[in-house]
Protein backbone atom coordinates (compact mmCIF):
# COMPACT_ATOMS: atom_id res chain seq x y z
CA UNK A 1 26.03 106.40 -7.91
CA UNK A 2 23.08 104.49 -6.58
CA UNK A 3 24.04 101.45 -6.65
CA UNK A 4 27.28 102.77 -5.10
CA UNK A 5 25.32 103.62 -2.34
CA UNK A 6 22.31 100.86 -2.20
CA UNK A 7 24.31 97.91 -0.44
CA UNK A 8 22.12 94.93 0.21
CA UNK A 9 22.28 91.22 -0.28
CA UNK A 10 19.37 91.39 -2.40
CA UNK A 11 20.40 94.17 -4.74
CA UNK A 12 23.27 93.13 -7.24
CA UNK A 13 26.58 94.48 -6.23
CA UNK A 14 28.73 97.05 -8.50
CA UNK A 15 32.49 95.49 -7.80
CA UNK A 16 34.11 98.61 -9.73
CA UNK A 17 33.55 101.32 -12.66
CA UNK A 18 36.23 101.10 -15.64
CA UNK A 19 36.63 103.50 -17.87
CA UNK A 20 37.91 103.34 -20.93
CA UNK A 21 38.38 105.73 -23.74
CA UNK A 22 35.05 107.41 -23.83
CA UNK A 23 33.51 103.89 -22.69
CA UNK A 24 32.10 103.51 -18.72
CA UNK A 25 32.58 99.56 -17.65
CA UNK A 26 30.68 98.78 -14.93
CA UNK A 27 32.09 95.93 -13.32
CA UNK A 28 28.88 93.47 -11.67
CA UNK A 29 29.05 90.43 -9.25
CA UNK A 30 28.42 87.49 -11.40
CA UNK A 31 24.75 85.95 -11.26
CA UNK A 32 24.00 82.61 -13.64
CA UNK A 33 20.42 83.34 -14.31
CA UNK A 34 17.09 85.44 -13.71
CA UNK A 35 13.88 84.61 -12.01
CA UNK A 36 12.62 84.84 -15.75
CA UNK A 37 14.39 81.57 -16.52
CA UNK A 38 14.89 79.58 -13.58
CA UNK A 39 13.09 76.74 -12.68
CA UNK A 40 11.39 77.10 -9.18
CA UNK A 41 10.56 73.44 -8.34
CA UNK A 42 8.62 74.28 -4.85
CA UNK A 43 6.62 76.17 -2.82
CA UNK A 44 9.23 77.78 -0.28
CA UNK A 45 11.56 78.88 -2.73
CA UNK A 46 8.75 80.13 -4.53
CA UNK A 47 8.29 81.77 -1.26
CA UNK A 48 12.01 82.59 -0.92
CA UNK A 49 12.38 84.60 -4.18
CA UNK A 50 9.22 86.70 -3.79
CA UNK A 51 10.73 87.20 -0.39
CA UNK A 52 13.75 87.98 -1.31
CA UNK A 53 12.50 90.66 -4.43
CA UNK A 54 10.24 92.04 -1.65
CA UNK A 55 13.33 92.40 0.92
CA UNK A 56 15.63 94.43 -1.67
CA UNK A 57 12.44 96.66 -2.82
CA UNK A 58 11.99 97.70 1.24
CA UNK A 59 15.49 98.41 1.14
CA UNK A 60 15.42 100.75 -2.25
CA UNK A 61 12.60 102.34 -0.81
CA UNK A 62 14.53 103.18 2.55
CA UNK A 63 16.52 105.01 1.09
CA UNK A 64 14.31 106.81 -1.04
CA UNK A 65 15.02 105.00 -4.13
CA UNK A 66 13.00 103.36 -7.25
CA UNK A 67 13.48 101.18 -9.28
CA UNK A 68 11.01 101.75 -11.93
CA UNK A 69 11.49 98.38 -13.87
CA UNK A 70 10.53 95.29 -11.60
CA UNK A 71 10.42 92.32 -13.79
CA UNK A 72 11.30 88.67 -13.76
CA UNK A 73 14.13 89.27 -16.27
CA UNK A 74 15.90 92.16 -14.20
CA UNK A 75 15.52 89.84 -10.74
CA UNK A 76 18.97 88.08 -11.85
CA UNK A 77 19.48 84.43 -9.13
CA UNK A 78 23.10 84.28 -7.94
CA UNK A 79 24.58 80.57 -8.17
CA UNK A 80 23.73 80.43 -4.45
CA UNK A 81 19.97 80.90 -5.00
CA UNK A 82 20.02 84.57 -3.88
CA UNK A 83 18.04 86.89 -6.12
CA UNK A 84 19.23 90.25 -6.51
CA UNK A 85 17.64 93.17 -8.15
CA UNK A 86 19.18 94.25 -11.48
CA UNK A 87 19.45 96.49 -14.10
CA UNK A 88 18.99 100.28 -12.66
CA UNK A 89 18.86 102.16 -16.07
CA UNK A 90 15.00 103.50 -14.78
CA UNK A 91 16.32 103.83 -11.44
CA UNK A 92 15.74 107.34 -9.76
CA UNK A 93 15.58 109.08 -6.30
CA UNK A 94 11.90 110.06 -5.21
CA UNK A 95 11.49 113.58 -6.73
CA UNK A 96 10.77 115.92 -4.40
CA UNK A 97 6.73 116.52 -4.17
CA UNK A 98 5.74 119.00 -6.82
CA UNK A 99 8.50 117.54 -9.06
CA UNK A 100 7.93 115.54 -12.22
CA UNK A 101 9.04 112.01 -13.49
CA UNK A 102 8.79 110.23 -16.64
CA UNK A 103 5.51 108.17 -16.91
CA UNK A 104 7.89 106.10 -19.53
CA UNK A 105 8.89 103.56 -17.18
CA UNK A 106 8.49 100.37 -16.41
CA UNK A 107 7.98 97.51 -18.82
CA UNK A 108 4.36 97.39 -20.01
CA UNK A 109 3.30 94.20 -18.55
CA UNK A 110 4.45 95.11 -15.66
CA UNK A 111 3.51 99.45 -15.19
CA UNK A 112 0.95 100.24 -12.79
CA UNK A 113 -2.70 101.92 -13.94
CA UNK A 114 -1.39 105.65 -12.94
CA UNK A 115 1.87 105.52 -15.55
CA UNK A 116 -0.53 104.18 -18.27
CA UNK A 117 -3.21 107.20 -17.20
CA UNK A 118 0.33 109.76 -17.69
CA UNK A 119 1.45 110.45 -13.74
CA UNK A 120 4.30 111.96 -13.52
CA UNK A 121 4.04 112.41 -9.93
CA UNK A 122 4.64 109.08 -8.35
CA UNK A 123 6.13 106.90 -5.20
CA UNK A 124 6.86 103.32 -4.30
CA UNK A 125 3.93 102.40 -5.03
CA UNK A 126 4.91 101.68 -8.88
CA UNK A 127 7.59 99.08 -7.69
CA UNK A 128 4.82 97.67 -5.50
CA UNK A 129 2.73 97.36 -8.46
CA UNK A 130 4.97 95.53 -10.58
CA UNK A 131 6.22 93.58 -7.44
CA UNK A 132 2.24 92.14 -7.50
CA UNK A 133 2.61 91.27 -11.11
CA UNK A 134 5.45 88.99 -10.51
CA UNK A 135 4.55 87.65 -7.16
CA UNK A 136 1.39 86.32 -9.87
CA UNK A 137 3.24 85.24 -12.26
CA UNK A 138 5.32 82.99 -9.89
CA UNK A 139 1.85 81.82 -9.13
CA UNK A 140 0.19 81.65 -12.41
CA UNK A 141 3.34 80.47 -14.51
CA UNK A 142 2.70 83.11 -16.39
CA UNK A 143 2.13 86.95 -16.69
CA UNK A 144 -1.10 88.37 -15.36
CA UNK A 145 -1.66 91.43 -17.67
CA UNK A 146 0.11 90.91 -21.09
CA UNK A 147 -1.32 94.12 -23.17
CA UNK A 148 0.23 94.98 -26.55
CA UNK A 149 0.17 98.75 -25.98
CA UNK A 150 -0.90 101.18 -23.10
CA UNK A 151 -4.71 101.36 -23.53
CA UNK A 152 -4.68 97.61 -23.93
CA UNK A 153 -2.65 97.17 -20.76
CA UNK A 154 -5.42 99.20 -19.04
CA UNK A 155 -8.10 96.91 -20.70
CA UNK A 156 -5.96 94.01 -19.60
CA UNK A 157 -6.02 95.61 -16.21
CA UNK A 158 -9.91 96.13 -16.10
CA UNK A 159 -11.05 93.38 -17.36
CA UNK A 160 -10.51 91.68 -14.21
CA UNK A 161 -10.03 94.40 -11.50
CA UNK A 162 -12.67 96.45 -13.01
CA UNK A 163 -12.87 100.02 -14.07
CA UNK A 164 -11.69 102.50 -11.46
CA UNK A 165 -14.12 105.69 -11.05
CA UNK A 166 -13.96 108.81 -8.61
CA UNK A 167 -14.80 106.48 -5.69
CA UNK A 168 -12.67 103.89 -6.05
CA UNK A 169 -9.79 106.14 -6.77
CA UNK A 170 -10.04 109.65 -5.69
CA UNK A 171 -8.41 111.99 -8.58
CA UNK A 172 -7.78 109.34 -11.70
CA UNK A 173 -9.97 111.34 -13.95
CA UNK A 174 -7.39 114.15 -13.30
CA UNK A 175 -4.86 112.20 -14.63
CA UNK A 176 -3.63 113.59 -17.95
CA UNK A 177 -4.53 110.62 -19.87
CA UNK A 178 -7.61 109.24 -18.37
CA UNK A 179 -9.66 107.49 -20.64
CA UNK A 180 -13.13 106.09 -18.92
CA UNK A 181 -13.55 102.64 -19.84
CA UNK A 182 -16.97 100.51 -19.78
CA UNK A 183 -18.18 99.40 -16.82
CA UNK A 184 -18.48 95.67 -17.57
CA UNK A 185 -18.71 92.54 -15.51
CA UNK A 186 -15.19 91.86 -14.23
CA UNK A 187 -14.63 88.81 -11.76
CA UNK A 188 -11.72 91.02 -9.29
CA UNK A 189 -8.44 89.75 -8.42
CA UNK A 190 -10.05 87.69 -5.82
CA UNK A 191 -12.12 85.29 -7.84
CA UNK A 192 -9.29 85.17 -11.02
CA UNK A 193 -6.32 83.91 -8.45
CA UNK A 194 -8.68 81.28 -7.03
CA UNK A 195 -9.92 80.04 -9.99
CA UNK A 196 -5.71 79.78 -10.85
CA UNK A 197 -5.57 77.16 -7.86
CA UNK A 198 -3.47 80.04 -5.87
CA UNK A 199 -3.61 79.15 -2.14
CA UNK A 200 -5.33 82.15 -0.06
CA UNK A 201 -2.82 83.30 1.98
CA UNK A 202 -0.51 84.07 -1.17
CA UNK A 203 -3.41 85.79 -2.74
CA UNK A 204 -4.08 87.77 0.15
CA UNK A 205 -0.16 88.49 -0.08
CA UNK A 206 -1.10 90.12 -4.01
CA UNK A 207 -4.15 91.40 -3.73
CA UNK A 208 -2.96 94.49 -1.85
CA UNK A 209 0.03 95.06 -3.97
CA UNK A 210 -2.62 95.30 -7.06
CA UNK A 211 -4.77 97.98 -5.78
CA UNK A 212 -5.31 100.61 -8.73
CA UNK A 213 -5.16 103.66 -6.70
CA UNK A 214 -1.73 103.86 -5.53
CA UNK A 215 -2.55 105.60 -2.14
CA UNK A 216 -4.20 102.50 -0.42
CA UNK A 217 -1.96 100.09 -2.16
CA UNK A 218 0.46 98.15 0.63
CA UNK A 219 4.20 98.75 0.37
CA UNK A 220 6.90 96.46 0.33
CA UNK A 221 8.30 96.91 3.48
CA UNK A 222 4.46 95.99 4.50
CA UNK A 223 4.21 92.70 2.70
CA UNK A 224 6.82 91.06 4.35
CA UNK A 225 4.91 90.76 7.05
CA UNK A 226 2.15 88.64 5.34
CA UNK A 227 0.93 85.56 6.60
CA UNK A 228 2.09 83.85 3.48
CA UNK A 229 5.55 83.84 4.50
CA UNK A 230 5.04 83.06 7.90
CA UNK A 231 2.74 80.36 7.28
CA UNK A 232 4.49 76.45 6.42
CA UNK A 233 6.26 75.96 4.11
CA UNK A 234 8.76 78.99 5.20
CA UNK A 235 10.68 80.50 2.31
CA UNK A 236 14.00 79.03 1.49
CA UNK A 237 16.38 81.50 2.02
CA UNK A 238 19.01 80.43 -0.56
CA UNK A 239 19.63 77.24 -2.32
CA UNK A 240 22.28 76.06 -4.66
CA UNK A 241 21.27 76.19 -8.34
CA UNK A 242 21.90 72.88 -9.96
CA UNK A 243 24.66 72.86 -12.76
């Protein structure tokens, strides 16, 4: 039904539902790889896809949609060079306020501080999250948190952005699984993308999408309008994939 009704060049397309015996077909537009796998061999389509993941996010959003699993391997690359987001098994409507949602979303390297801490009321702000994560990894070459369990993710997490408290995030020791970790030295996002040779216009791109308290993080719809992709080289838009 959603993605029936989410149309955009940067969200894969559902060509038709089959059913057969008690087995649902859906029937997808054909992509040949994922951001997961493809090679990106320069800056502006490195620029182009986290463009491009960023334009179909703005456009869930919109329409009051999330995605709830934002990850290199679900951000399928059409022949064409388009990305597309994929795979909407997580997917849900933004629950009215008051109502619950799972805090079981998300893959772990990729779920934001209040799903690890047990919200289960929640926005956007978990796709923007996770759309930080991979906008870093594009960077990096390779993923910026990689815990082996939920408390680990959070160490993961805080070992570099630091421990959140009451005044850094109004309400976390609310949450219903808030553990207080030690304050220890932690050298911020800041300091750890620099030190990764990331230029500073794409870190000032991530650093907002990797705020811990979901309230002041930026949105997608937001980030688009970052100097990164503004500034030269501009994103490639599409490009061929080589055979």
């Amino acid at each position: 039904k959603m993605l029936r009704a989410v149309r955009h060049a940067n969200v894969v397309s559902l060509l038709d539902v089959v059913k057969d015996d008690d087995a649902i077909c859906m029937v997808m537009e054909l992509c040949v790889t994922d951001l997961e796998r493809v090679a990106i061999t320069s800056e502006a389509q490195a620029k182009g896809f986290g463009a491009m993941m960023l334009e179909g996010l703005a456009f869930m959003h919109a329409h009051s949609a999330l995605h709830r699993d934002i990850k290199p391997a679900n951000l399928l690359i059409s022949g064409l060079g388009v990305l597309k987001l994929a795979d909407f098994g997580y997917a849900r409507y933004l629950a009215d306020e008051g109502r619950r949602m799972s805090d079981q979303c998300c893959t772990l390297w990729y779920r934001p501080p209040e799903l690890l801490y047990g919200a289960t009321e929640y926005g956007f702000g978990i796709d923007a999250w996770s759309a930080g994560c991979v906008l870093a990894e594009i960077g990096l070459r390779m993923p910026l948190f990689r815990g082996d369990s939920d408390s680990n993710q959070l160490a993961k997490i805080f070992q570099i952005l630091g421990p959140p408290d009451e005044s850094t995030w109004p309400g976390v020791t609310s949450l219903r699984k808030y553990v207080k970790f030690s304050q220890v030295p932690a050298p911020g996002l800041r300091r750890y993308l620099t030190d990764g040779q990331l230029p500073i216009d794409f870190i000032d791109l991530i650093l907002p999408l990797l705020h811990c308290d979901p309230k002041t993080r930026a949105s997608c719809a937001d980030s688009l309008s970052s100097a990164y992709f503004q500034n030269p080289p501009r994103p490639v838009a599409k490009r061929p994939l080589r055979s």
